[in-house]
PDB file of N, CA and C in Angstrom:
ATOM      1  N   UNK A   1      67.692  62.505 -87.373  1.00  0.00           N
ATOM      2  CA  UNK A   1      68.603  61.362 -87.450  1.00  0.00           C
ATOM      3  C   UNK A   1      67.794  60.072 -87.453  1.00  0.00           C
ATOM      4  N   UNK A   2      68.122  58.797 -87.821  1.00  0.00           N
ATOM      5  CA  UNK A   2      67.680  57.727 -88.292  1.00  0.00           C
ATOM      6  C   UNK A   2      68.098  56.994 -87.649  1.00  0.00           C
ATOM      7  N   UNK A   3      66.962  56.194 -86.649  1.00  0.00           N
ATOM      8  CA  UNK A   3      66.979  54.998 -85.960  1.00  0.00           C
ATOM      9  C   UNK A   3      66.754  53.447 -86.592  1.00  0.00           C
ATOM     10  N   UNK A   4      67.039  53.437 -87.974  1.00  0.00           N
ATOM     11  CA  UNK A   4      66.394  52.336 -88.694  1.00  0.00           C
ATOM     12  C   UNK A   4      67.278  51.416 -88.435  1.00  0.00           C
ATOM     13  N   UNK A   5      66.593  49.897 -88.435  1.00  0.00           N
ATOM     14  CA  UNK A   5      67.673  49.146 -88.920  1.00  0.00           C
ATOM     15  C   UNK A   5      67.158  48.425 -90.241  1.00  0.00           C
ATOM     16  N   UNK A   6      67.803  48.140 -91.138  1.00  0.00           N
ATOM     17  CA  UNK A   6      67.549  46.958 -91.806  1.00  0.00           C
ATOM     18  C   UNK A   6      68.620  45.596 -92.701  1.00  0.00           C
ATOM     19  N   UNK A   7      68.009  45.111 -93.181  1.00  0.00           N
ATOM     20  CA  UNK A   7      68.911  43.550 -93.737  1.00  0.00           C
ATOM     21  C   UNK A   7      69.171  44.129 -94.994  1.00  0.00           C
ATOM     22  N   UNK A   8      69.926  43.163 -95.150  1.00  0.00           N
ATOM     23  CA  UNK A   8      70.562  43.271 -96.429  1.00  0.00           C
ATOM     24  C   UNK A   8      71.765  42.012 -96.755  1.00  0.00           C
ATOM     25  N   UNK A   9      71.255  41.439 -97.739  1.00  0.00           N
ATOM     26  CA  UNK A   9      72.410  40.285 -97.910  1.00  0.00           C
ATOM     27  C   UNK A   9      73.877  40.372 -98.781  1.00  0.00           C
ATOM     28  N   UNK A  10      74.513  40.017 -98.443  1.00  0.00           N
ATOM     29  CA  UNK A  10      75.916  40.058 -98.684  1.00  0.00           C
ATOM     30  C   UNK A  10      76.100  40.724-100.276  1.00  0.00           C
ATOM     31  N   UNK A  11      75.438  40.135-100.916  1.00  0.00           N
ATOM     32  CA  UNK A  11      75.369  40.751-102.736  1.00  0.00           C
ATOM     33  C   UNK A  11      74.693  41.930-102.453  1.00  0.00           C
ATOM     34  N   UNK A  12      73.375  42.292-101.824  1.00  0.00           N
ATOM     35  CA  UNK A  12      72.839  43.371-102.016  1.00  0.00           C
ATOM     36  C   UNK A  12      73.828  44.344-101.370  1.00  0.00           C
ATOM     37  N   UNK A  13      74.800  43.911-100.349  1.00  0.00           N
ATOM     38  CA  UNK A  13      75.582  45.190 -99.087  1.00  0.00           C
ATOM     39  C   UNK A  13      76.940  45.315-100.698  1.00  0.00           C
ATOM     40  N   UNK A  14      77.233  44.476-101.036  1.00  0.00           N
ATOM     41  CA  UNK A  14      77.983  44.837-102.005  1.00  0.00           C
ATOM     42  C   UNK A  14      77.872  45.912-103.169  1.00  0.00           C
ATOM     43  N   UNK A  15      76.820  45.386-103.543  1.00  0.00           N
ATOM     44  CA  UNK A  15      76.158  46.412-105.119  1.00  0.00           C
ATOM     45  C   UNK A  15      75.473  47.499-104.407  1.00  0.00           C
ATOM     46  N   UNK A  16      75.466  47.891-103.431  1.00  0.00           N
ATOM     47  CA  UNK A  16      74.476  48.612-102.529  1.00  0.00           C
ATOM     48  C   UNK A  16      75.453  49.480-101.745  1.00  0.00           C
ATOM     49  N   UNK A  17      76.623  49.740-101.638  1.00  0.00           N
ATOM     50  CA  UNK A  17      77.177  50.442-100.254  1.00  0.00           C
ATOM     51  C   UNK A  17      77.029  51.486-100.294  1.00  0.00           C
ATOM     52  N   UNK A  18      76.922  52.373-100.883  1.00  0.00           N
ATOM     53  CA  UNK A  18      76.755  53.255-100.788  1.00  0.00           C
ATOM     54  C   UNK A  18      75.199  53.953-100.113  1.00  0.00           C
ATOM     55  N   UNK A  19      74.067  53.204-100.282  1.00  0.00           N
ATOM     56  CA  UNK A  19      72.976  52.782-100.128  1.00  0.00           C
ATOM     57  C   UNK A  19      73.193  52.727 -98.693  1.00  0.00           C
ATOM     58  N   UNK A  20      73.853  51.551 -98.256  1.00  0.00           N
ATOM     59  CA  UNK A  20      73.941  51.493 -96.829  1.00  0.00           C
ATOM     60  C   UNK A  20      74.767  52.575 -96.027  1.00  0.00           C
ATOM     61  N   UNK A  21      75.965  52.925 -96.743  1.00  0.00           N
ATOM     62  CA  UNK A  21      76.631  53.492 -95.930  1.00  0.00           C
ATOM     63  C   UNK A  21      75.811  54.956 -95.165  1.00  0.00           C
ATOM     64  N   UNK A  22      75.085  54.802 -96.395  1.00  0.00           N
ATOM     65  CA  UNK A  22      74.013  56.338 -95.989  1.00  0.00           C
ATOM     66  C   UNK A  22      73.292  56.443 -94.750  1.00  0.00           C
ATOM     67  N   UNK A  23      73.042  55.511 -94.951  1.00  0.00           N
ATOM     68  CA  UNK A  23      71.808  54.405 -93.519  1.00  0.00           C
ATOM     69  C   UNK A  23      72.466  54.740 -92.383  1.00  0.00           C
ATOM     70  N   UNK A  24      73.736  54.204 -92.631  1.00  0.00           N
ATOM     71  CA  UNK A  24      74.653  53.850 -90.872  1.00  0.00           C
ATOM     72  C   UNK A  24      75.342  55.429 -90.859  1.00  0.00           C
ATOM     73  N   UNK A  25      75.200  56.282 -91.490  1.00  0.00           N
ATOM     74  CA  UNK A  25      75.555  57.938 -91.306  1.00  0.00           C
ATOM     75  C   UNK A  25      74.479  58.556 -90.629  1.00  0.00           C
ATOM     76  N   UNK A  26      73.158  57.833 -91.229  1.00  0.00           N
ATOM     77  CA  UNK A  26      72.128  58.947 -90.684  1.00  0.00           C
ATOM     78  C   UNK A  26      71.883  57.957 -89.165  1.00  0.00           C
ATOM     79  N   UNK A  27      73.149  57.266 -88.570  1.00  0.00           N
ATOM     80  CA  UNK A  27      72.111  56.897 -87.415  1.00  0.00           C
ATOM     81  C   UNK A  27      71.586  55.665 -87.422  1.00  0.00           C
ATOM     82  N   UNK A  28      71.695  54.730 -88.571  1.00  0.00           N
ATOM     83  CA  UNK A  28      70.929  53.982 -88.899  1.00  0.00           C
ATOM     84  C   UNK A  28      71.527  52.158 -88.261  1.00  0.00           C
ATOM     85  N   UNK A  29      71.327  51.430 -88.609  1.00  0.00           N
ATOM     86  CA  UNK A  29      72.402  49.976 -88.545  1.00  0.00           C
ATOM     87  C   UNK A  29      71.555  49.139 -90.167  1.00  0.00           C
ATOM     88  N   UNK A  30      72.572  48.245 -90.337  1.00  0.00           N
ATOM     89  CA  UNK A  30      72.479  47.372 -91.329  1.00  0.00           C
ATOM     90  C   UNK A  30      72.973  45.691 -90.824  1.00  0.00           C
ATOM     91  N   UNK A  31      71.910  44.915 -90.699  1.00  0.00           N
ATOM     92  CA  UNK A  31      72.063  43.671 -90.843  1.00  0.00           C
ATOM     93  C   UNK A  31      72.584  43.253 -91.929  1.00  0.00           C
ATOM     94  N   UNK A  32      73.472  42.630 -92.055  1.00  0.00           N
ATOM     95  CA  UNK A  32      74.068  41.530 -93.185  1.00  0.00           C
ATOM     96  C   UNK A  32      74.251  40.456 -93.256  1.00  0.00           C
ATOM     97  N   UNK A  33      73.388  39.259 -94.129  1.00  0.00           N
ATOM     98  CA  UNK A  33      73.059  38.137 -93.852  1.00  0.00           C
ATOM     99  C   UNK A  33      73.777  37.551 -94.818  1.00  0.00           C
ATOM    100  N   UNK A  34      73.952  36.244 -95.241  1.00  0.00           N
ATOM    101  CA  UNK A  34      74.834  35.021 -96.414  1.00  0.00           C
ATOM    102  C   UNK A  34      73.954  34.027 -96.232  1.00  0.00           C
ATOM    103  N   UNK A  35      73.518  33.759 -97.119  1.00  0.00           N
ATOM    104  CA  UNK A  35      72.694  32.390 -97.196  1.00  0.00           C
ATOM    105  C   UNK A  35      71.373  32.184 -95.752  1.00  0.00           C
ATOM    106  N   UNK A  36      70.795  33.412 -95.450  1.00  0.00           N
ATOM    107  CA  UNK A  36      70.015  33.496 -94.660  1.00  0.00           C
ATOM    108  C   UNK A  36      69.757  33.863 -93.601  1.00  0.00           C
ATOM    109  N   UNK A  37      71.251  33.810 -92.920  1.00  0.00           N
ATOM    110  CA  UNK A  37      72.040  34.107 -91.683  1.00  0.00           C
ATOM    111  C   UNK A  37      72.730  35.078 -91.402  1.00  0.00           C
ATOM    112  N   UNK A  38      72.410  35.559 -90.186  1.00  0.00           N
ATOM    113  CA  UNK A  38      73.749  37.229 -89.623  1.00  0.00           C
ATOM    114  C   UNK A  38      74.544  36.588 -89.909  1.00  0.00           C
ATOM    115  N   UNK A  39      75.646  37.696 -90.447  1.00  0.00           N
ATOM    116  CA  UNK A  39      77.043  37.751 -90.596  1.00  0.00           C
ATOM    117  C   UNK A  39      78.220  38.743 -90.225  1.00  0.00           C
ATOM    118  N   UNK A  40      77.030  39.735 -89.765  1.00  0.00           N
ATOM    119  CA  UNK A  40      77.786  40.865 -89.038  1.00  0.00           C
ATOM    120  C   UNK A  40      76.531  41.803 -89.414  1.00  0.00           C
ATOM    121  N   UNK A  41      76.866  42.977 -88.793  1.00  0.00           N
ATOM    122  CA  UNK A  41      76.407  44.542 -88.715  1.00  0.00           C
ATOM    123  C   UNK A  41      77.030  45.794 -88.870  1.00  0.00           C
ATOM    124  N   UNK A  42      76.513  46.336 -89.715  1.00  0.00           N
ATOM    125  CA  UNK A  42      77.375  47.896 -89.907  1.00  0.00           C
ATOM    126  C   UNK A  42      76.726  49.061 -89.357  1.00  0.00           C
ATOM    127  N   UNK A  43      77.278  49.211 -88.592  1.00  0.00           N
ATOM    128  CA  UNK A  43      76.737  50.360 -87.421  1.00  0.00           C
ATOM    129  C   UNK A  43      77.495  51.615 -87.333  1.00  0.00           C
ATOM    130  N   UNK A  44      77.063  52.268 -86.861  1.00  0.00           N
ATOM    131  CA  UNK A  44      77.915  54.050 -86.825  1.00  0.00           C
ATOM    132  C   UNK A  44      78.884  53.793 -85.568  1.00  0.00           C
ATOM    133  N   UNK A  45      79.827  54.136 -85.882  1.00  0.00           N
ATOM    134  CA  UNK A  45      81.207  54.147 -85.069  1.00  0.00           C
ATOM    135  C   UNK A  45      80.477  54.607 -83.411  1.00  0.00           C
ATOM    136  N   UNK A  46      80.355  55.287 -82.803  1.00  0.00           N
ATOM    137  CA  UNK A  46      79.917  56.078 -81.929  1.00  0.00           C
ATOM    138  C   UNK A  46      78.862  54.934 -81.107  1.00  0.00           C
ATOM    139  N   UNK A  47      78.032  54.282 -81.650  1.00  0.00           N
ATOM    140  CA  UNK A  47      77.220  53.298 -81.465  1.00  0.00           C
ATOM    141  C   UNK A  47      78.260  52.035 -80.564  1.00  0.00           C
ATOM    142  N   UNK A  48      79.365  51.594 -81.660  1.00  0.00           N
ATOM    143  CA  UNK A  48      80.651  50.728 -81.047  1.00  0.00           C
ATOM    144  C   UNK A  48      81.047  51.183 -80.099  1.00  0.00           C
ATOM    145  N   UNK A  49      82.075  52.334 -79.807  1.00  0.00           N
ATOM    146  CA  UNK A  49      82.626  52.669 -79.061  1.00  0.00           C
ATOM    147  C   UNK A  49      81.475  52.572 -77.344  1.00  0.00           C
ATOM    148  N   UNK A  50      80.288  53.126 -77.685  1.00  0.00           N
ATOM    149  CA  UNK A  50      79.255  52.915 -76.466  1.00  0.00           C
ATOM    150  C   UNK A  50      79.016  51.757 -76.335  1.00  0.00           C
ATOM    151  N   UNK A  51      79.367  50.693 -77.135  1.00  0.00           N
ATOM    152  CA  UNK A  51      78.204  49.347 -76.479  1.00  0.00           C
ATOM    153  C   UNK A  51      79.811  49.135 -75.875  1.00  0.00           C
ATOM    154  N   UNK A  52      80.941  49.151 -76.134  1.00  0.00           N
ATOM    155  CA  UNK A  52      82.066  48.429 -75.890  1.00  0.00           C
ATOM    156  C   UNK A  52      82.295  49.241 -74.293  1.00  0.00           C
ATOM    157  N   UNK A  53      82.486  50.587 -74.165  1.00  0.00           N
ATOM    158  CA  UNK A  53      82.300  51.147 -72.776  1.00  0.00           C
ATOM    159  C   UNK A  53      81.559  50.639 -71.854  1.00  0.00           C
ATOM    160  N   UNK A  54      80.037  50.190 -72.434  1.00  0.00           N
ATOM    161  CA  UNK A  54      78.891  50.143 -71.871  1.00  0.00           C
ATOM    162  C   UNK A  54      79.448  48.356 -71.257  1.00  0.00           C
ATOM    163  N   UNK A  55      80.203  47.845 -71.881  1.00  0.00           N
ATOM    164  CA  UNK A  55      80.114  46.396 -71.630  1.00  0.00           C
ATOM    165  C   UNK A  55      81.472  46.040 -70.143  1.00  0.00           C
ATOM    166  N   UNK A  56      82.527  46.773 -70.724  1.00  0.00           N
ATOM    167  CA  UNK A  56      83.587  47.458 -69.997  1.00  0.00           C
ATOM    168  C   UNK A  56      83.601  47.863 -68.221  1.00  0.00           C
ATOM    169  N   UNK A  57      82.122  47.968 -68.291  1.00  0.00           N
ATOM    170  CA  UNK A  57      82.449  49.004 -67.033  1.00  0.00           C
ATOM    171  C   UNK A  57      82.247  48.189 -65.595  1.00  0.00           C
ATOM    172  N   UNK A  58      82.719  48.337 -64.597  1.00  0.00           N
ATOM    173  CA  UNK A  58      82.550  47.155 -63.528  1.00  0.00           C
ATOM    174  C   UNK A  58      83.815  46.310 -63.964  1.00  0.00           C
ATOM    175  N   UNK A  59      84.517  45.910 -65.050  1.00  0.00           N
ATOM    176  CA  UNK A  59      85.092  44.660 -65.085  1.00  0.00           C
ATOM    177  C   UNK A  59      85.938  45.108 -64.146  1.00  0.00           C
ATOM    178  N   UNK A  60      86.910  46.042 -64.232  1.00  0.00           N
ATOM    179  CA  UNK A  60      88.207  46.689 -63.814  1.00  0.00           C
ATOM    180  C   UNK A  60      87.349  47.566 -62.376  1.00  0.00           C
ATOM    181  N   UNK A  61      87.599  46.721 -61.368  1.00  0.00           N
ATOM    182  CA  UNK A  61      87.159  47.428 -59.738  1.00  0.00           C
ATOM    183  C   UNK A  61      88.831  47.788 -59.424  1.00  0.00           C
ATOM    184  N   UNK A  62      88.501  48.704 -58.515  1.00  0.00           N
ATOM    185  CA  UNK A  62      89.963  48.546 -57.547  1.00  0.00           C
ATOM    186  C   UNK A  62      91.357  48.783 -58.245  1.00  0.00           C
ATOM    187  N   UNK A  63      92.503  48.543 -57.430  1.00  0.00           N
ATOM    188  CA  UNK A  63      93.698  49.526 -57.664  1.00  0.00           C
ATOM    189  C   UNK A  63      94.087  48.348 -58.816  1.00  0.00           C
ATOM    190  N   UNK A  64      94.991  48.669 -59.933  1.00  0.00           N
ATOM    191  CA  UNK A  64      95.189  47.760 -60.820  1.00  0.00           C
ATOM    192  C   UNK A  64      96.701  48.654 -61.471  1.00  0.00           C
ATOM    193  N   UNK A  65      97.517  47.593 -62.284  1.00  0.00           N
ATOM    194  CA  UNK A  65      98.907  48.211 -62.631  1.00  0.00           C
ATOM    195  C   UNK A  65      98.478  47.578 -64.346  1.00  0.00           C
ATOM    196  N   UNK A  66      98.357  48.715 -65.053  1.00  0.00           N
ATOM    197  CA  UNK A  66      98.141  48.143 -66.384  1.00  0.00           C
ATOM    198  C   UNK A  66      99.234  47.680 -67.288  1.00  0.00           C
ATOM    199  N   UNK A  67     100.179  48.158 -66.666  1.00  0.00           N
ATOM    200  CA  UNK A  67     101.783  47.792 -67.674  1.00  0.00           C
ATOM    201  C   UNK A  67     102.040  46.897 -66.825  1.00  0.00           C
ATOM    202  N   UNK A  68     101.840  46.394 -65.640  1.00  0.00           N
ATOM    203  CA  UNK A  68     102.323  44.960 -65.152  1.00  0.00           C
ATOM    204  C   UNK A  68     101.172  43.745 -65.584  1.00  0.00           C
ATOM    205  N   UNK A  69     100.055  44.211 -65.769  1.00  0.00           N
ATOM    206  CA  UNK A  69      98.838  43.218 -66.407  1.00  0.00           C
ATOM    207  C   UNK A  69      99.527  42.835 -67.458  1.00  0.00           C
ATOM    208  N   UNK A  70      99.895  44.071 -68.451  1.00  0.00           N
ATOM    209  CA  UNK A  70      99.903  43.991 -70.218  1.00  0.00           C
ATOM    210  C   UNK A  70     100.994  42.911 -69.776  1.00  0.00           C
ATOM    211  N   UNK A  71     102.633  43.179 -69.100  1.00  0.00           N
ATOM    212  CA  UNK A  71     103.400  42.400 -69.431  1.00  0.00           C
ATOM    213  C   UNK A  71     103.363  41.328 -68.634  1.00  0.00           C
ATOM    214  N   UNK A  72     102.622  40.742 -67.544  1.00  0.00           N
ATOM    215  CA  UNK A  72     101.949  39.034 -67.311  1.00  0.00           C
ATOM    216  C   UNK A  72     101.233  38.734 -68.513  1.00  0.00           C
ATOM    217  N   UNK A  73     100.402  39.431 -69.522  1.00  0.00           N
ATOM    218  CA  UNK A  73      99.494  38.727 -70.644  1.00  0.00           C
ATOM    219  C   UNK A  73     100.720  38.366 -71.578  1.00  0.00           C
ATOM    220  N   UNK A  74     101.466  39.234 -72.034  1.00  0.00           N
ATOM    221  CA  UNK A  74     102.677  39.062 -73.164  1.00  0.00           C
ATOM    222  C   UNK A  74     103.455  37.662 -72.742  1.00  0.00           C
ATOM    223  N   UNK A  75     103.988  37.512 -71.306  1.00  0.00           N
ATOM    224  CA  UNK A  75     104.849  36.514 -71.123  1.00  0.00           C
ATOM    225  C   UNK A  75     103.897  35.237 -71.486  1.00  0.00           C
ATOM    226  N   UNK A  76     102.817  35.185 -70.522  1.00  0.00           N
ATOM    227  CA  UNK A  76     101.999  33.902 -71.052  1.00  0.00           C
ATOM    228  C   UNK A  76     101.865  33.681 -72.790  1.00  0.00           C
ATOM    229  N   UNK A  77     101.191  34.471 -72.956  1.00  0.00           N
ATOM    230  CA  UNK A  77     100.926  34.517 -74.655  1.00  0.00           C
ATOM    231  C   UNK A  77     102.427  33.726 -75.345  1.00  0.00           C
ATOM    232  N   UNK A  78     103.537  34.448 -75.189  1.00  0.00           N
ATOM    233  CA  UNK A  78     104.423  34.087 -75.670  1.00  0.00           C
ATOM    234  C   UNK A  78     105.269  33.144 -75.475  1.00  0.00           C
ATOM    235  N   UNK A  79     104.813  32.835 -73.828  1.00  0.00           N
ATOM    236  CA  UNK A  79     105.877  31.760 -73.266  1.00  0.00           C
ATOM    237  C   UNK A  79     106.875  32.262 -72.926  1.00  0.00           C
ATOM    238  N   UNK A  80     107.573  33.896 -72.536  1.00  0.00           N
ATOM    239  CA  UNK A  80     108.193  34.491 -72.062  1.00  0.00           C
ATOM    240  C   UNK A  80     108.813  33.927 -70.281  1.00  0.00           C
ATOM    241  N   UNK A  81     110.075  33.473 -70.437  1.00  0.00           N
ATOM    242  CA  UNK A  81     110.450  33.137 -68.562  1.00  0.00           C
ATOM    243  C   UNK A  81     111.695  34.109 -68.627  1.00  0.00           C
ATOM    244  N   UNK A  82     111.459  34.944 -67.238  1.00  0.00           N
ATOM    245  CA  UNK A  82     112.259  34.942 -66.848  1.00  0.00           C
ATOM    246  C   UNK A  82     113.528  34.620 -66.136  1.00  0.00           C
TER     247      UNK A  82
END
C-alpha cells in the first residue's frame, strides 16, 4: 500500500483523475493547489473518518443527553421559543 503524497493543480486533478484517484486507493493523498495555493486534499475515506475520531475524542466528557443538545442547537439556530 502507498504512503505517497503528492500536488497536483486544479487542471492537472481534472485531466488527471483517474491518475489520482489511483493514488488515494492505494493509500496515497493528493494535494490540490489553484494558482499556487492548497485548495483542498483528496485522501482515502478511512484516513477522514480517523483524523475526525482522532480530533473528537475528549470533547464529549461525562453524562450528556444528545437529543436535548441537538434540540437546544435547532431552537437557537432557528430562533425557535417556546
Amino acid at each position: 500500500m502507498s504512503t505517497k503524497t503528492e500536488t497536483a493543480t486544479a487542471t492537472e486533478m481534472q485531466n488527471n483523475f483517474g491518475r489520482y484517484l489511483n493514488v488515494v486507493q492505494n493509500g496515497g493523498e493528493v494535494i490540490v493547489t489553484k494558482n499556487g495555493k492548497e485548495v483542498g486534499r483528496f485522501v482515502p475515506r478511512m484516513a477522514v473518518v480517523s483524523y475526525l475520531t482522532d480530533s473528537l475524542t475528549g470533547i464529549l466528557k461525562g453524562e450528556t443527553d444528545d437529543d436535548r443538545e441537538r434540540e437546544e442547537r435547532l431552537k437557537e439556530r432557528y430562533e425557535i421559543t417556546d
